[in-house]
Protein backbone atom coordinates (compact mmCIF):
# COMPACT_ATOMS: atom_id res chain seq x y z
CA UNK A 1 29.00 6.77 -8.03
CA UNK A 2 27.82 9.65 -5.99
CA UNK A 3 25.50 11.10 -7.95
CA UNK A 4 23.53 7.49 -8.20
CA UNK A 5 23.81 6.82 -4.25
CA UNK A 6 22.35 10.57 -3.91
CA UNK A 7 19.63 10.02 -6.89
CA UNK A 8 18.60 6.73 -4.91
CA UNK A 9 18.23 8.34 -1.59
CA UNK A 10 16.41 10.87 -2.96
CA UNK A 11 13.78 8.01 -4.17
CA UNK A 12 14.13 5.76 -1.41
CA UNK A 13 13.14 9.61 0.81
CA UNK A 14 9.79 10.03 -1.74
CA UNK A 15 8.59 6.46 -1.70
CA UNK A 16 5.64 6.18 1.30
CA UNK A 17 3.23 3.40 2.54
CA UNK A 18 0.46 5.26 2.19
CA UNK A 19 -1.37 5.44 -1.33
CA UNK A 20 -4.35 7.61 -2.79
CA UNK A 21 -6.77 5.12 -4.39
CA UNK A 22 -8.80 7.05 -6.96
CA UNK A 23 -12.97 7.06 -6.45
CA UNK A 24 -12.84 5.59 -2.98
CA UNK A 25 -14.61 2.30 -3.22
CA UNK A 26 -16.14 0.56 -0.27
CA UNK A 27 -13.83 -1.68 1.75
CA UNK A 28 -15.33 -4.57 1.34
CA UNK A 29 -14.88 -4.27 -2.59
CA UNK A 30 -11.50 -3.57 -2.35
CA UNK A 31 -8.72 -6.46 -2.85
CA UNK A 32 -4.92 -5.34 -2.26
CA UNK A 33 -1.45 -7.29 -3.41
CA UNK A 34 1.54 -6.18 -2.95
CA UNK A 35 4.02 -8.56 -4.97
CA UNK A 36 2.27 -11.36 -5.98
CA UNK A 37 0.48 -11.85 -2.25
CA UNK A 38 -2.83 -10.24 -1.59
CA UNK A 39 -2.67 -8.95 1.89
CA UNK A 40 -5.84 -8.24 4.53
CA UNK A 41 -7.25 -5.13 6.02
CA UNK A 42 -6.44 -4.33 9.35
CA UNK A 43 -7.85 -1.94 11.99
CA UNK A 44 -4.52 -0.31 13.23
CA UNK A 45 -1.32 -0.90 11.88
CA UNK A 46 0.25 -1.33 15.25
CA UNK A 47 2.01 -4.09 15.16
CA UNK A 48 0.05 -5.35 12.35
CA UNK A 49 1.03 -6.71 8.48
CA UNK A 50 -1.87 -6.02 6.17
CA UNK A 51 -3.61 -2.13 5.09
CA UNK A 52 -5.89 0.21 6.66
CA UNK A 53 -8.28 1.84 4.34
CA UNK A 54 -9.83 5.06 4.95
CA UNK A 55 -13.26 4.27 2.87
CA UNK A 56 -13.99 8.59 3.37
CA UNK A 57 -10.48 9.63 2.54
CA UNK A 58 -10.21 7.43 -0.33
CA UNK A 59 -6.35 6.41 1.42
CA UNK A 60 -4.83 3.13 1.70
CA UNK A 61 -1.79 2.61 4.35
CA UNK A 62 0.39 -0.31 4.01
CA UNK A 63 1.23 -2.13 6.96
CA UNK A 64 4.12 -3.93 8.36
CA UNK A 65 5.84 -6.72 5.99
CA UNK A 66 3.66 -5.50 3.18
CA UNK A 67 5.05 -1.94 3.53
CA UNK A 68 8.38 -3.00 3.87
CA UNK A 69 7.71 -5.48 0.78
CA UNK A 70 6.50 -2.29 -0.90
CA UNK A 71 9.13 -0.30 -0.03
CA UNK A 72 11.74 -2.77 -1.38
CA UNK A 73 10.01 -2.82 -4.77
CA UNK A 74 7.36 -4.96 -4.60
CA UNK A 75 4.45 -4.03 -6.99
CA UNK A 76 1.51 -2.86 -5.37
CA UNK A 77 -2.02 -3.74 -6.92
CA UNK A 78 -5.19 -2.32 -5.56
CA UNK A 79 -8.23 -4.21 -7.20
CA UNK A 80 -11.91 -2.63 -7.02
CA UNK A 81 -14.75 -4.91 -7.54
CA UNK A 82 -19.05 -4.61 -8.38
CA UNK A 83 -19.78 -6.77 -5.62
CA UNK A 84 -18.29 -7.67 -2.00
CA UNK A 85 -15.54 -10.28 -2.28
């Protein structure tokens, strides 16, 4: 039993809210889920649920409830599209 509650710290330790998203699209044709909900952009995560998106760094930061959500296990989907939507 130790060597699981050790193995699952060590995972729980590596797991972050903040995710690379490859070829940095443009905000606006970006649409995030985590779970089955699809969650909205924010400007600051400061007290906020939702993501902030760095368009020029290409990084997405989980928010709030959809961070914790993530953290938990919730699968995290991160949707690029041709045109704004």
């Amino acid at each position: 039993a130790g060597l699981n509650e050790a193995i699952e710290g060590i995972v729980d330790a590596l797991r972050s809210c903040s995710v690379d998203v490859q070829d940095g699209p443009a905000a606006s044709m970006l649409a995030v889920r985590v779970g089955a909900e699809f969650i909205e952009g924010v400007d600051d995560c400061t007290g906020s649920d939702g993501y902030v998106y760095d368009e020029a760094g290409g990084e997405l930061q989980l928010c709030g409830a959809a961070c914790e959500a993530y953290l938990e296990g919730e699968s995290l989907r991160v949707e690029s599209f041709c045109q704004p939507g």
